[in-house]
PDB file of N, CA and C in Angstrom:
ATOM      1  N   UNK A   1     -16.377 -24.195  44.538  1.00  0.00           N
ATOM      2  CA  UNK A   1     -17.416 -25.139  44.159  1.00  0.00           C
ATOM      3  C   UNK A   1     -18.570 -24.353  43.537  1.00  0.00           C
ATOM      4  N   UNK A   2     -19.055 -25.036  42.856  1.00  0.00           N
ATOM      5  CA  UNK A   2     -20.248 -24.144  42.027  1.00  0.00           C
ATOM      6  C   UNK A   2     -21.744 -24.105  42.544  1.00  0.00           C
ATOM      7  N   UNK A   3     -22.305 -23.351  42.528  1.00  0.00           N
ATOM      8  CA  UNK A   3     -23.521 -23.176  43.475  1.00  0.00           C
ATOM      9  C   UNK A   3     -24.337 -23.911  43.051  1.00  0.00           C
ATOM     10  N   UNK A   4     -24.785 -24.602  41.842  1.00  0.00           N
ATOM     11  CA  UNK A   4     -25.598 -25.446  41.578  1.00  0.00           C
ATOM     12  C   UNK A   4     -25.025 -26.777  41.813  1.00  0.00           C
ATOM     13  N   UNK A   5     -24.168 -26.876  42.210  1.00  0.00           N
ATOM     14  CA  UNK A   5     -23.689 -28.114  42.482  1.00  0.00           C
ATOM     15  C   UNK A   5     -24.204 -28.463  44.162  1.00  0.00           C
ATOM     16  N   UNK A   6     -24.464 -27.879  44.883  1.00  0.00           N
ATOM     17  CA  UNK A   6     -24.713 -27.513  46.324  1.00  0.00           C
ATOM     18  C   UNK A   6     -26.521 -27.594  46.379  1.00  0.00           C
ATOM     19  N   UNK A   7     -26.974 -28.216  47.745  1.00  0.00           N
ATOM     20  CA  UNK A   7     -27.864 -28.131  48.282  1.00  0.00           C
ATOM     21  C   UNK A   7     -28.323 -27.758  48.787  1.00  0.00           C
ATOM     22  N   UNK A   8     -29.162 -26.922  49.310  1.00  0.00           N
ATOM     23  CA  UNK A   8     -29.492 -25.928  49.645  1.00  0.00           C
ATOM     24  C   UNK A   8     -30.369 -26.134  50.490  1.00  0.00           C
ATOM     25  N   UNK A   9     -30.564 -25.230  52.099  1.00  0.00           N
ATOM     26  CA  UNK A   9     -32.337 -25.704  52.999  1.00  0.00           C
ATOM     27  C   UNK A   9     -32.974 -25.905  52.074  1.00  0.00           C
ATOM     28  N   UNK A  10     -32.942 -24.819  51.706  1.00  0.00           N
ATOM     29  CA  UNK A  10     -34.711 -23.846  50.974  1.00  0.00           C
ATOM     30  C   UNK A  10     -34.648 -24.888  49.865  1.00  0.00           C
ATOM     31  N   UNK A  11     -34.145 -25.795  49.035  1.00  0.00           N
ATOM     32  CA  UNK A  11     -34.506 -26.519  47.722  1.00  0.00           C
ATOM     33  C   UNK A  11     -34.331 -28.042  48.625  1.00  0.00           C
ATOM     34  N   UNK A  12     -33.873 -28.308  49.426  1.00  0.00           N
ATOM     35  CA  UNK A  12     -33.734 -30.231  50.205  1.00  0.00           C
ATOM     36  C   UNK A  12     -35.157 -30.141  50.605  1.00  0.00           C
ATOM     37  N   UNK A  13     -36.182 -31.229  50.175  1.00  0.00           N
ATOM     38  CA  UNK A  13     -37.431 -31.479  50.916  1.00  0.00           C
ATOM     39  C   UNK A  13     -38.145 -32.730  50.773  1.00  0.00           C
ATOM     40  N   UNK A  14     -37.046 -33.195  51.478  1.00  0.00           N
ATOM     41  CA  UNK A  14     -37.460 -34.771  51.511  1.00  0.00           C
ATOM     42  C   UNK A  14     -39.032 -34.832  52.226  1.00  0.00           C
ATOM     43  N   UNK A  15     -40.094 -34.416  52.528  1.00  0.00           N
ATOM     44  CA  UNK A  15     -41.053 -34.534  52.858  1.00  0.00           C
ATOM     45  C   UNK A  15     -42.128 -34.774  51.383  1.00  0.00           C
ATOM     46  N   UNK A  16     -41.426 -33.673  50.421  1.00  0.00           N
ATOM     47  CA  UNK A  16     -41.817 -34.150  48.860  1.00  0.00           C
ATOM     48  C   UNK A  16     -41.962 -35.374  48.374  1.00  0.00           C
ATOM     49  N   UNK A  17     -40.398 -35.807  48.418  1.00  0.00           N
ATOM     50  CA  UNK A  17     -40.469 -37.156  47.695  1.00  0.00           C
ATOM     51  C   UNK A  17     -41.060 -38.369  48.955  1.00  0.00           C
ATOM     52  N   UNK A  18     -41.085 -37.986  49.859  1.00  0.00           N
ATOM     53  CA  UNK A  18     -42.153 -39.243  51.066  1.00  0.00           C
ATOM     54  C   UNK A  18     -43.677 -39.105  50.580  1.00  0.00           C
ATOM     55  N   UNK A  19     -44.056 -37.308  50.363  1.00  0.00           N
ATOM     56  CA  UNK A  19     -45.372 -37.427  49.715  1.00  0.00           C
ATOM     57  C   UNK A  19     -45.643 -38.511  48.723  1.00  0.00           C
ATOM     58  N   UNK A  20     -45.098 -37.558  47.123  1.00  0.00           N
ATOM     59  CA  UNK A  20     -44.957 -38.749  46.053  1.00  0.00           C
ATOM     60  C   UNK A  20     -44.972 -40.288  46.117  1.00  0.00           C
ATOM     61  N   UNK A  21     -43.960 -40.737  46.666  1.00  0.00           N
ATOM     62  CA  UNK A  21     -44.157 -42.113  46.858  1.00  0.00           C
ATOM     63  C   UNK A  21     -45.119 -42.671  47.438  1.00  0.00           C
ATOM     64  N   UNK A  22     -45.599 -41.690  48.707  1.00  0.00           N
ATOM     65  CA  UNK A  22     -47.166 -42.169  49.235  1.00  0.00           C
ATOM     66  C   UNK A  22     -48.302 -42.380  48.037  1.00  0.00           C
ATOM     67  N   UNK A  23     -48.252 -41.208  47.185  1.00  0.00           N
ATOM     68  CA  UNK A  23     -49.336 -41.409  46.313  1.00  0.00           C
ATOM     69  C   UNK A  23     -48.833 -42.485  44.875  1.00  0.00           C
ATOM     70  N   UNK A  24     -47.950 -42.483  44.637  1.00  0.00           N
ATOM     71  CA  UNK A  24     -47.391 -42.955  43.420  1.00  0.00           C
ATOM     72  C   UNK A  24     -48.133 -44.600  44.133  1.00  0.00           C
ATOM     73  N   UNK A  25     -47.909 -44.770  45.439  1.00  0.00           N
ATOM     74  CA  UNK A  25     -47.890 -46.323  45.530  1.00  0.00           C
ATOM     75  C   UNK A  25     -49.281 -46.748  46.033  1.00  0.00           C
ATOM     76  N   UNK A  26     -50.371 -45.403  46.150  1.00  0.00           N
ATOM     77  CA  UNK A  26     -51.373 -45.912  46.640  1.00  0.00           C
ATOM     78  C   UNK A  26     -51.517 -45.990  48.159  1.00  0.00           C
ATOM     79  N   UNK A  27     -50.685 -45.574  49.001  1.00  0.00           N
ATOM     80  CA  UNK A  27     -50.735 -45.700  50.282  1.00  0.00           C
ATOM     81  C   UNK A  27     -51.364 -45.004  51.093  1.00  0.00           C
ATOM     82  N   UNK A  28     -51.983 -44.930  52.315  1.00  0.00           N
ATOM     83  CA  UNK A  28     -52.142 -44.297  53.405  1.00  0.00           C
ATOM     84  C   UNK A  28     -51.913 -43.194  54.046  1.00  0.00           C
ATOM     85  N   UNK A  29     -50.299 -43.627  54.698  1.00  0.00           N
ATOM     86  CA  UNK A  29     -49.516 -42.910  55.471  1.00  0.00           C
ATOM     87  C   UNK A  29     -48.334 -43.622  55.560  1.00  0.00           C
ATOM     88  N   UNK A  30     -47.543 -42.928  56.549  1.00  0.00           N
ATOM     89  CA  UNK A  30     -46.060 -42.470  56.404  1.00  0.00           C
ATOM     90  C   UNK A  30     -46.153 -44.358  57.370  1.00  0.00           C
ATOM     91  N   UNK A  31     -46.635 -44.503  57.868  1.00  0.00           N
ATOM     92  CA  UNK A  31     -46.333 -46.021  58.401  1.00  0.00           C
ATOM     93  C   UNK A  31     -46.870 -47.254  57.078  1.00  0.00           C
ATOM     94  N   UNK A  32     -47.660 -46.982  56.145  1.00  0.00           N
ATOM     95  CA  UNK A  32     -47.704 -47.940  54.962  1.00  0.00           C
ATOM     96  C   UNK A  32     -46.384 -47.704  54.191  1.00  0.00           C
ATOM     97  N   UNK A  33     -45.934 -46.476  54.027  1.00  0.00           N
ATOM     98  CA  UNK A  33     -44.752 -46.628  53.391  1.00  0.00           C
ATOM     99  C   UNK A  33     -43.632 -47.083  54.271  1.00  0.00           C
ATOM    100  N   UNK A  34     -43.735 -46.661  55.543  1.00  0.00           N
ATOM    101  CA  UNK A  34     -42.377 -47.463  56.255  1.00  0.00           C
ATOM    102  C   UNK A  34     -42.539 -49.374  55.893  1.00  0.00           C
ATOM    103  N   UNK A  35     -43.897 -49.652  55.812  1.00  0.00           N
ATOM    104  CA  UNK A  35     -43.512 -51.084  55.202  1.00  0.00           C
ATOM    105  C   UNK A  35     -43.341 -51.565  54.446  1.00  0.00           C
ATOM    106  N   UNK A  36     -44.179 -50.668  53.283  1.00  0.00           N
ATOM    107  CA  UNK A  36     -43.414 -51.033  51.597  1.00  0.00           C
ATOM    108  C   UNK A  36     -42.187 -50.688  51.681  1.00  0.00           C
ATOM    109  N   UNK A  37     -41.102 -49.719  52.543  1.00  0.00           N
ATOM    110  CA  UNK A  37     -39.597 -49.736  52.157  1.00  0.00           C
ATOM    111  C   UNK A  37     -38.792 -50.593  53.646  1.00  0.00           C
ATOM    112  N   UNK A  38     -39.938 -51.383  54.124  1.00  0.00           N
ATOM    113  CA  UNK A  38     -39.406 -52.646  55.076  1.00  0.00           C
ATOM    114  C   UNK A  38     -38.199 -51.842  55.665  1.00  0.00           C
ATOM    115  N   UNK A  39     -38.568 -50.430  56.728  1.00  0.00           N
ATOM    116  CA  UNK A  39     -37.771 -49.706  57.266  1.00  0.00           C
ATOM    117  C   UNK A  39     -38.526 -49.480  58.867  1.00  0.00           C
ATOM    118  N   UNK A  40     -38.068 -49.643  59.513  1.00  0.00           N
ATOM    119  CA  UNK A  40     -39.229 -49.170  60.720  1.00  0.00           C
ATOM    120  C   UNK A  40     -39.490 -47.421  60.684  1.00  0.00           C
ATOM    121  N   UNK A  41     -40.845 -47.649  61.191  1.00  0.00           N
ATOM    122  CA  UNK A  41     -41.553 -45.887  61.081  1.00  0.00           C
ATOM    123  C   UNK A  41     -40.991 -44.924  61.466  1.00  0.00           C
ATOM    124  N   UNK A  42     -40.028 -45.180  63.060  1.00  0.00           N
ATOM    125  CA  UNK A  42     -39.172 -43.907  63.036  1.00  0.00           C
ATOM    126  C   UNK A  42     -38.337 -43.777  62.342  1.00  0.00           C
ATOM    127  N   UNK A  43     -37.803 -44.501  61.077  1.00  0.00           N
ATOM    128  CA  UNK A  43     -36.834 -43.818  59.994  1.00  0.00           C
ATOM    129  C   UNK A  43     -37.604 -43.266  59.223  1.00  0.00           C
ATOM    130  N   UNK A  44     -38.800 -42.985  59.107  1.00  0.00           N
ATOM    131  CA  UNK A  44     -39.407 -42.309  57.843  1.00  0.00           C
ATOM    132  C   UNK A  44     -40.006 -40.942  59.075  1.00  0.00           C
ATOM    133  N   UNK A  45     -40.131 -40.641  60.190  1.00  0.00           N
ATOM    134  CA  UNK A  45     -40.499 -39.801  60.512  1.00  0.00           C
ATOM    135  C   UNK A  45     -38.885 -39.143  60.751  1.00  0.00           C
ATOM    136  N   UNK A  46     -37.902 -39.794  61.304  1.00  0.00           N
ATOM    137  CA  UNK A  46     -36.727 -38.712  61.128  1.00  0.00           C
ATOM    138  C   UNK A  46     -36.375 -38.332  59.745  1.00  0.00           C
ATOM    139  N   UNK A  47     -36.590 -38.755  58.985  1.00  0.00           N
ATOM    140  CA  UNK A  47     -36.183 -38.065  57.456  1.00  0.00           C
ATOM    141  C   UNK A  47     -37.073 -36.825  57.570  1.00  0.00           C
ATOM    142  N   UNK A  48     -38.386 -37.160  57.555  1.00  0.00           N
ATOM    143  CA  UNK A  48     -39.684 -35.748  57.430  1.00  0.00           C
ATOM    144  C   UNK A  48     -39.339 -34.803  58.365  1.00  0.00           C
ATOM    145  N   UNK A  49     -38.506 -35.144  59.851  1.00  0.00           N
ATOM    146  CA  UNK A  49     -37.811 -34.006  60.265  1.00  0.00           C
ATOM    147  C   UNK A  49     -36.631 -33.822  60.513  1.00  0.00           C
ATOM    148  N   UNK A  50     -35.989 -34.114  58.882  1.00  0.00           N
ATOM    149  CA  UNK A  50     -34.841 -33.813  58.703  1.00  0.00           C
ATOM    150  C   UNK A  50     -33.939 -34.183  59.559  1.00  0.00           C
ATOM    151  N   UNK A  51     -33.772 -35.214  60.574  1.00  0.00           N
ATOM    152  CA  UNK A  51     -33.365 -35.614  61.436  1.00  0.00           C
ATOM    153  C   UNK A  51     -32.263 -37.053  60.667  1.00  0.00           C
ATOM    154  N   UNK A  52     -32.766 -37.128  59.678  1.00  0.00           N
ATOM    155  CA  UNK A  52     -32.134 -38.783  58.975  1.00  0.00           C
ATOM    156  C   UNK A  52     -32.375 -38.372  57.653  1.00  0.00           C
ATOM    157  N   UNK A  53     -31.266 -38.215  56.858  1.00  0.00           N
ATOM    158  CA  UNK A  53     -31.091 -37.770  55.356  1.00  0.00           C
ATOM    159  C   UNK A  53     -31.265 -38.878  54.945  1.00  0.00           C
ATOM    160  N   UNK A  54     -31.919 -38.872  53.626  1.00  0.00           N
ATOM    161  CA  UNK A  54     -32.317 -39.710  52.608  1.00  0.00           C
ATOM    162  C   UNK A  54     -31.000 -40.143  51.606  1.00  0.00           C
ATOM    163  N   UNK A  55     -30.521 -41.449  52.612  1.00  0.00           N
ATOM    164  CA  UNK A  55     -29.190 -41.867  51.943  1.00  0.00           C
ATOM    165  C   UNK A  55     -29.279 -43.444  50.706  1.00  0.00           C
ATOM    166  N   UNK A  56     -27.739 -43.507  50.510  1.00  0.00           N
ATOM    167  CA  UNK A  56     -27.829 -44.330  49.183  1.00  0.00           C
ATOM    168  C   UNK A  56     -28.782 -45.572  49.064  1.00  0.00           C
ATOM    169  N   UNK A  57     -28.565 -46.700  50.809  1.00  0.00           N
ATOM    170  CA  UNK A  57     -29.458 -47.498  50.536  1.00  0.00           C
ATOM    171  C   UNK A  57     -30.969 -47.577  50.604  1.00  0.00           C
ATOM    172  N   UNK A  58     -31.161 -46.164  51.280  1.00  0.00           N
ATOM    173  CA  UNK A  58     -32.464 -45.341  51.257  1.00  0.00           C
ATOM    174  C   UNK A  58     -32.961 -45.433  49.582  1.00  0.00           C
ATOM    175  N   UNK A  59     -32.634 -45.129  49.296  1.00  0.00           N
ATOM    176  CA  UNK A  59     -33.181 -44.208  47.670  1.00  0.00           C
ATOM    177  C   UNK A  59     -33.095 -45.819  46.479  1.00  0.00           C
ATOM    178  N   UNK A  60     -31.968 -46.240  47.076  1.00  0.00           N
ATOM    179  CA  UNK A  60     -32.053 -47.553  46.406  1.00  0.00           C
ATOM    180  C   UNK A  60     -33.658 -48.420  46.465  1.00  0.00           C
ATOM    181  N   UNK A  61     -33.621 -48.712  47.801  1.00  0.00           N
ATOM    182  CA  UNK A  61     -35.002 -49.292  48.437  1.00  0.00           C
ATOM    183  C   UNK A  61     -36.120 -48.350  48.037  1.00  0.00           C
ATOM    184  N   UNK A  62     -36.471 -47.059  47.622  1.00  0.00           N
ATOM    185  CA  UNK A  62     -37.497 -46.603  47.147  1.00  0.00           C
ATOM    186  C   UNK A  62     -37.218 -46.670  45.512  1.00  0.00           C
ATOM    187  N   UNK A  63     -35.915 -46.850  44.813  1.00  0.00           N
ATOM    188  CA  UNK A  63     -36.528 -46.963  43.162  1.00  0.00           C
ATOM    189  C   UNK A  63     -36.662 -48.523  43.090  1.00  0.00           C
ATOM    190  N   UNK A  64     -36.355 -49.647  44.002  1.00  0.00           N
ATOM    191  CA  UNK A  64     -37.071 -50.568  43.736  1.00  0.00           C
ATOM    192  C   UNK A  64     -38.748 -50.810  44.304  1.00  0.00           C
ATOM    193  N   UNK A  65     -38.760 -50.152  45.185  1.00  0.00           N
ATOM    194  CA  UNK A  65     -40.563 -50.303  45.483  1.00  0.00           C
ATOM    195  C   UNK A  65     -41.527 -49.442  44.692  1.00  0.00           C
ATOM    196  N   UNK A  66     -40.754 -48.665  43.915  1.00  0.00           N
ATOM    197  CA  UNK A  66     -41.822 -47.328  43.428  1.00  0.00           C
ATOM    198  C   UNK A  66     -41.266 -47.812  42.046  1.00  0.00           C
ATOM    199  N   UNK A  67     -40.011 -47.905  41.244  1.00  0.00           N
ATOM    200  CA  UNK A  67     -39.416 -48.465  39.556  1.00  0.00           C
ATOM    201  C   UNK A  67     -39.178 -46.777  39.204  1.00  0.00           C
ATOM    202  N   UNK A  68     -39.252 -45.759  40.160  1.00  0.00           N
ATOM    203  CA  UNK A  68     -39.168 -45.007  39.750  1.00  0.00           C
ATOM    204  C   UNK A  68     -37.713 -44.679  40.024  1.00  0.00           C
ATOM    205  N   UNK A  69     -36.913 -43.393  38.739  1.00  0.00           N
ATOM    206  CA  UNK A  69     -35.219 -43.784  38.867  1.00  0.00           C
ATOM    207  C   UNK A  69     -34.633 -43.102  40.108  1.00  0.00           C
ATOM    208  N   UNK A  70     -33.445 -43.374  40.626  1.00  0.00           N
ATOM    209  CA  UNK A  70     -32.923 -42.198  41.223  1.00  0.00           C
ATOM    210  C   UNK A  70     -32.635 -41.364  41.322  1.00  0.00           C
ATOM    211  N   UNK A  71     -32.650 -40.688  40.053  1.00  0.00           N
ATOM    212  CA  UNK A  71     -32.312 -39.457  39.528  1.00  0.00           C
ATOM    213  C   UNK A  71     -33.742 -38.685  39.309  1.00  0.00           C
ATOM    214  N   UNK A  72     -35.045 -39.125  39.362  1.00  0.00           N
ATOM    215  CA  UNK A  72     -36.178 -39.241  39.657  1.00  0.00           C
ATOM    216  C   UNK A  72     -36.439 -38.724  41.266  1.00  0.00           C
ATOM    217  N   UNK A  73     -35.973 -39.308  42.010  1.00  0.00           N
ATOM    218  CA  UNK A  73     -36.396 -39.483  43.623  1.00  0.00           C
ATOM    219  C   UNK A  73     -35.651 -38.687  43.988  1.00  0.00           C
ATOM    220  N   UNK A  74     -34.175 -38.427  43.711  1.00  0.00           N
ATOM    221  CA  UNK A  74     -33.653 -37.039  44.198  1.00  0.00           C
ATOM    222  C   UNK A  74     -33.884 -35.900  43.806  1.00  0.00           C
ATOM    223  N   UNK A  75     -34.535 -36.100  42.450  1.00  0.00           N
ATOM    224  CA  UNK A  75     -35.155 -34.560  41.889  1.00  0.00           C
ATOM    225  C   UNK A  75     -36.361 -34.078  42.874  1.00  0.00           C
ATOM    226  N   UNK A  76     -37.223 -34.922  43.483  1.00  0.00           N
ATOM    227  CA  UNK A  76     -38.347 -34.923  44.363  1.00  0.00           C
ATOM    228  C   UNK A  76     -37.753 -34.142  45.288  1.00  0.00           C
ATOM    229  N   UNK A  77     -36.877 -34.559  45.938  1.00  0.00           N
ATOM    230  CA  UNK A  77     -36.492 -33.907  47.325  1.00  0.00           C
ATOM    231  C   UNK A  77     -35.555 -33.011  47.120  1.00  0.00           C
ATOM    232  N   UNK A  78     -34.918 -32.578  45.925  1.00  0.00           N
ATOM    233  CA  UNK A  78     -34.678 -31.252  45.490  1.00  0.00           C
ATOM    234  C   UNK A  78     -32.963 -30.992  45.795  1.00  0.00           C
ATOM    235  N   UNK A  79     -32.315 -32.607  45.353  1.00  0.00           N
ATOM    236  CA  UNK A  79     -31.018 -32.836  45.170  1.00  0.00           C
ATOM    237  C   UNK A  79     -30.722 -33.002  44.026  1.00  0.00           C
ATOM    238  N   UNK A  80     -30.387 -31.810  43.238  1.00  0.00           N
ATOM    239  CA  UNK A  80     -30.158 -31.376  41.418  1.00  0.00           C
ATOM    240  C   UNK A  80     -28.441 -31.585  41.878  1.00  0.00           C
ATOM    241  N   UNK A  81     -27.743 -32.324  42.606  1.00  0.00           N
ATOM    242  CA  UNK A  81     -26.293 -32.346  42.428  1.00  0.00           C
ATOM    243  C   UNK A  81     -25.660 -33.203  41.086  1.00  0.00           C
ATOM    244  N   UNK A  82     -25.164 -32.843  40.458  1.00  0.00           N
ATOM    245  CA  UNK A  82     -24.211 -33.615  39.601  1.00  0.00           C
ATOM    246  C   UNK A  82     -23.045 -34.159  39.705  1.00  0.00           C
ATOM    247  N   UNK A  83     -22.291 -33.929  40.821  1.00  0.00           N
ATOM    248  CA  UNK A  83     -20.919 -34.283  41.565  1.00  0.00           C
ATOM    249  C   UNK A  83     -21.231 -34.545  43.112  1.00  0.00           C
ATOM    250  N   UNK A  84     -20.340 -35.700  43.573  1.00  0.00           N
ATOM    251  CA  UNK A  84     -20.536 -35.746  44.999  1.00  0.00           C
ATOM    252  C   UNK A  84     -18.975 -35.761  45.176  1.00  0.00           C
ATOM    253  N   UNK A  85     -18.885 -35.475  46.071  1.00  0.00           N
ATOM    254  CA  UNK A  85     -17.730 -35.559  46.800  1.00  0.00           C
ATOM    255  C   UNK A  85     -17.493 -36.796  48.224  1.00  0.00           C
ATOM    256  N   UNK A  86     -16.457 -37.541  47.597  1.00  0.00           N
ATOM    257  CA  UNK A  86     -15.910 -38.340  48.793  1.00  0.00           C
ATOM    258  C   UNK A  86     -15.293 -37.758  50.324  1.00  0.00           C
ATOM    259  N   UNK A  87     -15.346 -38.499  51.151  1.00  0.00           N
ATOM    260  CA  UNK A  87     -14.296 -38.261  51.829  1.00  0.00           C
ATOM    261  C   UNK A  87     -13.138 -38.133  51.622  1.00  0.00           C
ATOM    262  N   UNK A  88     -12.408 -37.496  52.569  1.00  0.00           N
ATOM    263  CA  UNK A  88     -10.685 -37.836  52.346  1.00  0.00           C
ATOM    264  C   UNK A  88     -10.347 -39.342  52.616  1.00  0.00           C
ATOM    265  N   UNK A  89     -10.863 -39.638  53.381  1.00  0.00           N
ATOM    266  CA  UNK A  89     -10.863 -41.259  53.748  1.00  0.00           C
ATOM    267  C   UNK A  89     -10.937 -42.244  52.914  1.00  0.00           C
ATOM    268  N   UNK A  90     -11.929 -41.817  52.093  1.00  0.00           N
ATOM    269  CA  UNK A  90     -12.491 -42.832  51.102  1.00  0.00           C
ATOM    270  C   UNK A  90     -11.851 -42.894  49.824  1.00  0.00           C
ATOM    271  N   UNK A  91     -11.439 -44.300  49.338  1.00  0.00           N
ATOM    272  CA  UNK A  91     -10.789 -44.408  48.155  1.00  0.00           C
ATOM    273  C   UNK A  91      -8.901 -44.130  48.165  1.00  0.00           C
ATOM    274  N   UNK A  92      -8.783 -44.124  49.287  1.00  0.00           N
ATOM    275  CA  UNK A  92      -7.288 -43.553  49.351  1.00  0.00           C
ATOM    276  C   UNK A  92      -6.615 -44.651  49.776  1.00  0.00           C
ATOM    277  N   UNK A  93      -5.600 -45.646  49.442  1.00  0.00           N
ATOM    278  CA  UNK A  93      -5.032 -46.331  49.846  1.00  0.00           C
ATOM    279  C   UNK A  93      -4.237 -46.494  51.299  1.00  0.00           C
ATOM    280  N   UNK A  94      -4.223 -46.996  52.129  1.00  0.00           N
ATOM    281  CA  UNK A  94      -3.467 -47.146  53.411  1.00  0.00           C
ATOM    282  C   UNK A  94      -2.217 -46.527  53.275  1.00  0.00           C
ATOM    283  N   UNK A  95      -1.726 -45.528  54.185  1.00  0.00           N
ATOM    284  CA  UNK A  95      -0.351 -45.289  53.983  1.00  0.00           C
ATOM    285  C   UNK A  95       0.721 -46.496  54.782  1.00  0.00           C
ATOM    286  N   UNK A  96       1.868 -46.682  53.861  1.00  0.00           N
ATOM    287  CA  UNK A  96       2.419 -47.777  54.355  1.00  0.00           C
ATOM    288  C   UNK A  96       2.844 -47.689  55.945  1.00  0.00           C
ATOM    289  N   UNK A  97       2.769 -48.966  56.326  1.00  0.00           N
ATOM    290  CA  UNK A  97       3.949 -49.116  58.044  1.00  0.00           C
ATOM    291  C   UNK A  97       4.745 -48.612  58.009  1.00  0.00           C
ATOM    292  N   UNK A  98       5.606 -47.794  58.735  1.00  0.00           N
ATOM    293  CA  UNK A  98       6.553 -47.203  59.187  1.00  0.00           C
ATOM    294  C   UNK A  98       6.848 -47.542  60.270  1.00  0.00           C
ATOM    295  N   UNK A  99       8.357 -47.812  60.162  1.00  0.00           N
ATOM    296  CA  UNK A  99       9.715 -48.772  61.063  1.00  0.00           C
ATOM    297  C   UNK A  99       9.322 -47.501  62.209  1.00  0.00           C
ATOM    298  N   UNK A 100       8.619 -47.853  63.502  1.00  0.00           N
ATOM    299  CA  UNK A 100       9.214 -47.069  64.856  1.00  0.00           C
ATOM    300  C   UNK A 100      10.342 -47.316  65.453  1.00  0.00           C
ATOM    301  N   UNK A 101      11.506 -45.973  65.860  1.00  0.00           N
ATOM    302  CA  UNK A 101      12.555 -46.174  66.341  1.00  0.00           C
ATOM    303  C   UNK A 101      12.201 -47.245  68.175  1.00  0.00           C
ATOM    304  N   UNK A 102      12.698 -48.156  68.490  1.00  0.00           N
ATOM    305  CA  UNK A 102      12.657 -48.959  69.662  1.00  0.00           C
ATOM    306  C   UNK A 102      12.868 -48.315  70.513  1.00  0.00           C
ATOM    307  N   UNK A 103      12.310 -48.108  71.543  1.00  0.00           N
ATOM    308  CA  UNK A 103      12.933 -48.109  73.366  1.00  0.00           C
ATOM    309  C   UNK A 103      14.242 -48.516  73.139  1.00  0.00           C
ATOM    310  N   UNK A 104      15.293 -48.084  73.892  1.00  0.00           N
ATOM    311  CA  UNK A 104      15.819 -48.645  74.729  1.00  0.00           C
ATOM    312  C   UNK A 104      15.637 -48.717  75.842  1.00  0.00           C
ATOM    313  N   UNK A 105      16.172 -49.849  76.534  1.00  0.00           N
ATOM    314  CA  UNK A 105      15.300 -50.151  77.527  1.00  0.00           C
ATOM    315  C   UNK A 105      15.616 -51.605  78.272  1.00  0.00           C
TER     316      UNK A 105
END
């Protein structure tokens, strides 16, 4: 995998893009923005300690309260990825039923 493709401690800082949006929107603090993104406050204090990553419907809910893009809001918090990777799980069709041999019995 290629190293710029990867995230890194030292470059992830979602405390950045919580700043930004504080100021972009005019706010307070970290509890005015938990209500402009209609999230309760301990999800915006576990993100700031890295405790709760800043996920899809996360980032969704901040480029509609802020209009700013997502590709915008992850540059903030210092996710330059260009590829994500699925699960193995994900996207893979069910493997079919398979006949179990019976008890006898």
């Amino acid at each position: 995998m290629a190293s710029e493709n990867l995230v890194t401690q030292e470059s992830y800082n979602p405390n950045h893009l919580l700043d930004i949006l504080i100021e972009r929107l005019n706010l307070k603090n970290d509890a005015a923005l938990s209500r402009a993104l209609e999230v309760a406050p301990p999800v915006i204090s576990k993100i700031r300690h890295r405790r709760l990553p800043v996920g899809a419907s996360m980032l969704i809910r901040m480029h509609e309260v802020s209009t700013m893009s997502v590709r915008e809001l992850r540059d903030l918090m210092g996710d330059r990825r260009t590829k994500y990777r699925l699960s193995d799980a994900q996207g893979k069709p069910k493997p079919a039923a398979t006949d179990k041999p019976q008890a006898n019995g």
